[in-house]
C-alpha atoms as a PDB file:
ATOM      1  CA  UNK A   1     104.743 112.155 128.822  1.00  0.00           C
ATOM      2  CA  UNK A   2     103.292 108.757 129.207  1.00  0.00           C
ATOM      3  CA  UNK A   3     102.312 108.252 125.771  1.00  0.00           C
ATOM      4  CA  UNK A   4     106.083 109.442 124.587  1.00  0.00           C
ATOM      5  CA  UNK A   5     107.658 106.528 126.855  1.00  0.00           C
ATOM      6  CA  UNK A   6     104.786 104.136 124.931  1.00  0.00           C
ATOM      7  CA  UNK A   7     105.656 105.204 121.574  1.00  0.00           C
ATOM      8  CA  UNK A   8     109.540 105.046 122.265  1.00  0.00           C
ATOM      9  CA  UNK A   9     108.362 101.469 123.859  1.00  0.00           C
ATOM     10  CA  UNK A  10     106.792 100.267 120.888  1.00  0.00           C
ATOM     11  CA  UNK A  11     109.153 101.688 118.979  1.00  0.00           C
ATOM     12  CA  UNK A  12     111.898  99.261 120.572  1.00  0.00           C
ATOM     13  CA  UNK A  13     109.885  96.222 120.238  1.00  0.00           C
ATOM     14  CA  UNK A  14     109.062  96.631 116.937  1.00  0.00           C
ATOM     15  CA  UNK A  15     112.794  97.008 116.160  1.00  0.00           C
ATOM     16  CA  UNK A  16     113.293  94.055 117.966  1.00  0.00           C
ATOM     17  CA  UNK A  17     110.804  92.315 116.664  1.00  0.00           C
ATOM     18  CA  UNK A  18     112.080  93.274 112.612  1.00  0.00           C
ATOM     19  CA  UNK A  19     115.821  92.370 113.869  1.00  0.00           C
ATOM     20  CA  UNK A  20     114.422  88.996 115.193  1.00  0.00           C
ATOM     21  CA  UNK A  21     112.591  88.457 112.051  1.00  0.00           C
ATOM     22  CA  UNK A  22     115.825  88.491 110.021  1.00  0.00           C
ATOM     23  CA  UNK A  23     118.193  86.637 112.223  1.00  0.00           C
ATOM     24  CA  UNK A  24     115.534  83.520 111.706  1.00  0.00           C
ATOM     25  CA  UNK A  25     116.343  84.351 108.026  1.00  0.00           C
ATOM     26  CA  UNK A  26     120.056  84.557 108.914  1.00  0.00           C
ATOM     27  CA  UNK A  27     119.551  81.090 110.995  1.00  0.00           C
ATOM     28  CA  UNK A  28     118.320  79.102 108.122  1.00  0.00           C
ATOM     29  CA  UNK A  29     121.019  80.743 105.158  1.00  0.00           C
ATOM     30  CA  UNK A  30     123.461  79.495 108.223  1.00  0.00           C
ATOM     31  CA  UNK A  31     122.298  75.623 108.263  1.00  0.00           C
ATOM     32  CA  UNK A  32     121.456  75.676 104.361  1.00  0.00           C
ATOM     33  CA  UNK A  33     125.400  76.765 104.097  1.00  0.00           C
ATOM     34  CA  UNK A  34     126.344  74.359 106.790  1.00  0.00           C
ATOM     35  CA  UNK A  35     124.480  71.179 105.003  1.00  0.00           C
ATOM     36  CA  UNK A  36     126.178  72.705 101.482  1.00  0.00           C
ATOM     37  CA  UNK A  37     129.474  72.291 103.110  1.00  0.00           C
ATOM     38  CA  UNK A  38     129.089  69.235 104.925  1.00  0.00           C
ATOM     39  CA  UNK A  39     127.555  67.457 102.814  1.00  0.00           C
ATOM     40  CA  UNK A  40     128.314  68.682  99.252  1.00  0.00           C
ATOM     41  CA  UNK A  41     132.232  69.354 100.132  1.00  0.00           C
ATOM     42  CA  UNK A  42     132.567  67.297 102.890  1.00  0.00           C
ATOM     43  CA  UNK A  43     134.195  70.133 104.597  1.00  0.00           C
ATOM     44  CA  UNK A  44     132.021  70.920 107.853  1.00  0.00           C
ATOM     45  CA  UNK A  45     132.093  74.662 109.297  1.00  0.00           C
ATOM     46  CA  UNK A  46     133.289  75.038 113.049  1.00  0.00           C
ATOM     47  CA  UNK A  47     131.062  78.475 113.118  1.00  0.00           C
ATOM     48  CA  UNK A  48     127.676  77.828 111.564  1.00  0.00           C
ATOM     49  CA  UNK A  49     126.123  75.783 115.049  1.00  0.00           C
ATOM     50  CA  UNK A  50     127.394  78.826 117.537  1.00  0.00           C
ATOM     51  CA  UNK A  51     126.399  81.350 116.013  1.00  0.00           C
ATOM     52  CA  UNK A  52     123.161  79.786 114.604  1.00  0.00           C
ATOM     53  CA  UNK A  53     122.577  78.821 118.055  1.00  0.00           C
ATOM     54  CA  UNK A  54     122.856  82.775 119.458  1.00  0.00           C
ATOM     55  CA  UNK A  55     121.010  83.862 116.727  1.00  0.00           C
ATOM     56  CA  UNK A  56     118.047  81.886 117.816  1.00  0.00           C
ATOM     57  CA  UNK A  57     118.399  82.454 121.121  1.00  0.00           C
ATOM     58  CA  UNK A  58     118.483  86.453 120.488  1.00  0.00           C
ATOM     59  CA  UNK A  59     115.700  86.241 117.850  1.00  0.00           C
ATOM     60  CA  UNK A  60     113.753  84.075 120.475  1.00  0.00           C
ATOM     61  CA  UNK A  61     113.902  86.662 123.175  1.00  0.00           C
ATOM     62  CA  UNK A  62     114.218  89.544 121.365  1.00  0.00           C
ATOM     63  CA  UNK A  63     110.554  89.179 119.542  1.00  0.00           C
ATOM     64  CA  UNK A  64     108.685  88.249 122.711  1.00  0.00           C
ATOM     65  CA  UNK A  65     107.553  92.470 123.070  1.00  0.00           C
ATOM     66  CA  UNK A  66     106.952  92.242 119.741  1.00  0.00           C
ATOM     67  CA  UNK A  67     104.212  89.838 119.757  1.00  0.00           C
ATOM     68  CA  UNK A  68     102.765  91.185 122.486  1.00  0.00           C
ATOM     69  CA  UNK A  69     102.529  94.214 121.091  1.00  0.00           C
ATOM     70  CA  UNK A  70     100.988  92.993 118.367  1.00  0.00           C
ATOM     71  CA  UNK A  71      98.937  90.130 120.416  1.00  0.00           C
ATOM     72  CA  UNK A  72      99.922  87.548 118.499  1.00  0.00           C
ATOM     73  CA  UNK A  73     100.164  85.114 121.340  1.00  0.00           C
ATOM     74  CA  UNK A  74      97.386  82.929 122.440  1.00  0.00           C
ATOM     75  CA  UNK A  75      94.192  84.341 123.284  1.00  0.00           C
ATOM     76  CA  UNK A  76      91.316  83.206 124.581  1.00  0.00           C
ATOM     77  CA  UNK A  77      88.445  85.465 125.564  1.00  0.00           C
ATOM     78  CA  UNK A  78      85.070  83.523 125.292  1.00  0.00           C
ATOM     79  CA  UNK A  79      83.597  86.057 127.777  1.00  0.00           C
ATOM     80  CA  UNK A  80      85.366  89.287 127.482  1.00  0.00           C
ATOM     81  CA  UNK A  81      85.118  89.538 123.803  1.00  0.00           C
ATOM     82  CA  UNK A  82      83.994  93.290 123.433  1.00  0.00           C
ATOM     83  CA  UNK A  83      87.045  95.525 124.310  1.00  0.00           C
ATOM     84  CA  UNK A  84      85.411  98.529 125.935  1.00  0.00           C
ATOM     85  CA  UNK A  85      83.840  96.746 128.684  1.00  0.00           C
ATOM     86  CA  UNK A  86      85.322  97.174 132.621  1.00  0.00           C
ATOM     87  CA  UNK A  87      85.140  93.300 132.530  1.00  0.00           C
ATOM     88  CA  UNK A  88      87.718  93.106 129.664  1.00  0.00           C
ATOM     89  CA  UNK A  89      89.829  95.511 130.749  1.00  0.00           C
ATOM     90  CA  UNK A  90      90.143  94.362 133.893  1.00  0.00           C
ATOM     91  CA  UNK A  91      91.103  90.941 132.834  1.00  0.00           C
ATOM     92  CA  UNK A  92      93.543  92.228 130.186  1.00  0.00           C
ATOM     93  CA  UNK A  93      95.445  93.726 133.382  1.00  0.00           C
ATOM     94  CA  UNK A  94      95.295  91.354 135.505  1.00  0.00           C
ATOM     95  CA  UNK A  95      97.111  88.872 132.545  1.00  0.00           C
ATOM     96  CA  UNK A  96      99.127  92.137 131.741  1.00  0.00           C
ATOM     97  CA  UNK A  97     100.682  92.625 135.773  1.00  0.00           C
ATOM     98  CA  UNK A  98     101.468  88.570 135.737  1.00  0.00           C
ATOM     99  CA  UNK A  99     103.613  88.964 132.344  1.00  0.00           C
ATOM    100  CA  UNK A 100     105.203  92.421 134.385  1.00  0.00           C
ATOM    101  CA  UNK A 101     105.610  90.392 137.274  1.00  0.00           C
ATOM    102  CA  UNK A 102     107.253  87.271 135.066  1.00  0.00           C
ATOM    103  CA  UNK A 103     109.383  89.330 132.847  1.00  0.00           C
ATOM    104  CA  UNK A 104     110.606  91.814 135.937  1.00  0.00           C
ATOM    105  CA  UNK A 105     111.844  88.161 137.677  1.00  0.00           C
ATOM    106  CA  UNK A 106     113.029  86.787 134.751  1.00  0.00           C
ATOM    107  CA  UNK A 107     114.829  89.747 133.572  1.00  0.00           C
ATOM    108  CA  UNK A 108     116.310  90.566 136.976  1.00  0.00           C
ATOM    109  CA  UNK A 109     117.464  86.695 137.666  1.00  0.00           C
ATOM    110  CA  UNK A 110     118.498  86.782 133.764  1.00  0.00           C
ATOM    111  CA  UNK A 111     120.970  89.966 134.639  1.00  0.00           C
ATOM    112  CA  UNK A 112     122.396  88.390 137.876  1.00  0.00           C
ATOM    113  CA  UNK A 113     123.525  85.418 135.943  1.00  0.00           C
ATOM    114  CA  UNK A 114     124.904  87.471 133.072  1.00  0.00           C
ATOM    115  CA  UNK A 115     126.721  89.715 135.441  1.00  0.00           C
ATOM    116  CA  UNK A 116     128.531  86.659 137.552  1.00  0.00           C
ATOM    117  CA  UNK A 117     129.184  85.006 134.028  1.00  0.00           C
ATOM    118  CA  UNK A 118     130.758  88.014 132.358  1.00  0.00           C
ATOM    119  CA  UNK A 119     132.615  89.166 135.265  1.00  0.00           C
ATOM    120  CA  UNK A 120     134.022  85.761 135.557  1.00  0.00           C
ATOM    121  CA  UNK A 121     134.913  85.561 131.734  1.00  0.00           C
ATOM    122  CA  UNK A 122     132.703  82.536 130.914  1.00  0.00           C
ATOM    123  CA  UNK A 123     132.939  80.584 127.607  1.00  0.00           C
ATOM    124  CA  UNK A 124     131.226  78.466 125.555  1.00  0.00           C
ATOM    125  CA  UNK A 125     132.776  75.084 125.585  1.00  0.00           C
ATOM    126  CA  UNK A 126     133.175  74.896 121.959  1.00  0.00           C
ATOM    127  CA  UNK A 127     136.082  75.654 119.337  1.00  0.00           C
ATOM    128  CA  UNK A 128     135.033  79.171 119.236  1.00  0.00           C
ATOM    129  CA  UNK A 129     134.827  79.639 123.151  1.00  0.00           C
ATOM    130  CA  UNK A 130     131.914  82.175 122.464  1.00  0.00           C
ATOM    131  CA  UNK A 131     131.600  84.592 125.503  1.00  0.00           C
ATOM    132  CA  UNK A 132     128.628  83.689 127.171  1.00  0.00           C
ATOM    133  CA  UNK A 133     127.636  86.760 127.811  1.00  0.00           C
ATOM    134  CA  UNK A 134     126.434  87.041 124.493  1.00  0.00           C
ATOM    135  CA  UNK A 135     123.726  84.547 124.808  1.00  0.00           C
ATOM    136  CA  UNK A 136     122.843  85.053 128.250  1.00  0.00           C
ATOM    137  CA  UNK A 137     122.591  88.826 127.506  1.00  0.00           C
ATOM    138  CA  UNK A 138     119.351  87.980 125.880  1.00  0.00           C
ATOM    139  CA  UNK A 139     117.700  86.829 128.501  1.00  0.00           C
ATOM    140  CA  UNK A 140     117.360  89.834 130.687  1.00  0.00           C
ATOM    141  CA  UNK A 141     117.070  92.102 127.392  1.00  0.00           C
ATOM    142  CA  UNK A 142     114.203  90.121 125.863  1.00  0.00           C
ATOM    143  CA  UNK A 143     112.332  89.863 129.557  1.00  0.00           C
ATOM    144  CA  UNK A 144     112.853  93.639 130.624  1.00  0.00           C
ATOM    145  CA  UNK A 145     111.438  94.577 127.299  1.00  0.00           C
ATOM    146  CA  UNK A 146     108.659  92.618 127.121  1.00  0.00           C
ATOM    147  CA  UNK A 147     107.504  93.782 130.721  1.00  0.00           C
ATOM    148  CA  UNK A 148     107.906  97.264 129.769  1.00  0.00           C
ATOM    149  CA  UNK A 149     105.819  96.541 126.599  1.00  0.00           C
ATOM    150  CA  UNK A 150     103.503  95.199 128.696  1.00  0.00           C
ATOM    151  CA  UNK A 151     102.998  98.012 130.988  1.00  0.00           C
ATOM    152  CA  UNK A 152     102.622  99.779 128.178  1.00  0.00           C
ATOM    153  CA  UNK A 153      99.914  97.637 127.014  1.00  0.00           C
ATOM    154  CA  UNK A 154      98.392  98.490 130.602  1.00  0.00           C
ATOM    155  CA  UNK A 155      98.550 102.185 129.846  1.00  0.00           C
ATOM    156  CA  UNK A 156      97.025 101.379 126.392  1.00  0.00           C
ATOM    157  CA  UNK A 157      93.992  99.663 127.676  1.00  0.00           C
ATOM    158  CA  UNK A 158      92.896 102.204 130.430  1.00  0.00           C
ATOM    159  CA  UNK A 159      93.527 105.238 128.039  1.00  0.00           C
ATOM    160  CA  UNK A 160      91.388 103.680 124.892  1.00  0.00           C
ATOM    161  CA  UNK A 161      93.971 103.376 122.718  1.00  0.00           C
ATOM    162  CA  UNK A 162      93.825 100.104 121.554  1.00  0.00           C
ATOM    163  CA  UNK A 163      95.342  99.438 118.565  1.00  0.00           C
ATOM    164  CA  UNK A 164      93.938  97.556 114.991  1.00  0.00           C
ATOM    165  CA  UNK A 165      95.859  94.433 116.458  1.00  0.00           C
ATOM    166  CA  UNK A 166      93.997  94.523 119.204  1.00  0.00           C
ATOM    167  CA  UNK A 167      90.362  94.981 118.126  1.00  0.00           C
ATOM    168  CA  UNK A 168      88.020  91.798 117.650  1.00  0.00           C
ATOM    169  CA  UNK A 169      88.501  90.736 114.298  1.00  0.00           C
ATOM    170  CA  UNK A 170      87.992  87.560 114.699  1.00  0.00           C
ATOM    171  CA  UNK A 171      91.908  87.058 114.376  1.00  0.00           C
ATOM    172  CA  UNK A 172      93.336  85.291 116.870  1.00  0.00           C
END
């Protein structure tokens, strides 16, 4: 059962992570248009800065379980460098429970604010008076994610199943 919930897991933040990838994409089409426009025509957008700016802000949170399940964050193991040692495992869970620990507060903090802002029918302060519950949405999204990638991670490390990603290659 446990290794179902990690594949759906991983599953999800690999998703994420693809959907992420593409609204960077969508983020830079969005300014190249805007500097066409504003520039070339002299005929600004009123759009292009909104929803370039939730864009980022999803793609932002929305790829942090991706990179962790593909450890592509910074590492640093001068000592523990051979995976399969009770040294490096234990270190990889200890750094594992503080990224549960910070997305769990993050997410839960993240949701609180969402909830008060949506229930209270916040806007953006801009021409398109965005809700700002799609921004803020993010937040708790992106954090309960990556803490259940990580715990995944967890499981991953105690039952040997580290993945290509995660072997010492020298890539870091």
């Amino acid at each position: 059962m446990l290794q179902t919930i990690a594949k759906v897991v991983d599953g999800v933040s690999e998703t994420f992570g693809i959907i992420a990838g593409w609204m960077f994409f969508a983020v830079g089409l969005f300014v190249a248009y805007e500097v066409f426009m504003r520039y070339a025509l002299t005929s600004p957008t009123v759009w292009v800065d909104e929803i370039a700016r939730i864009f980022q802000v999803w793609g932002t949170f929305a790829a942090t379980a991706y990179v962790l399940k593909h450890r592509q964050h910074i590492i640093i193991d001068l000592s523990f460098r051979n995976p399969d040692t009770l040294g490096r495992r234990l270190v990889e869970t200890f750094s594992l429970l503080v990224v549960v620990f910070f997305g769990c507060v993050a997410a839960k903090y993240g949701w609180d604010i969402w909830l008060k802002s949506t229930l209270a029918g916040h806007t953006t302060d801009s021409y398109l008076a965005v809700p700002k519950m799609f921004t803020q949405s993010a937040i708790w999204v992106g954090f309960g994610l990556l803490a259940l990638q990580a715990l995944v991670e967890i499981y991953q490390v105690w039952a040997g199943q580290t993945n290509p990603q995660h072997s010492d290659s020298g890539e870091h």
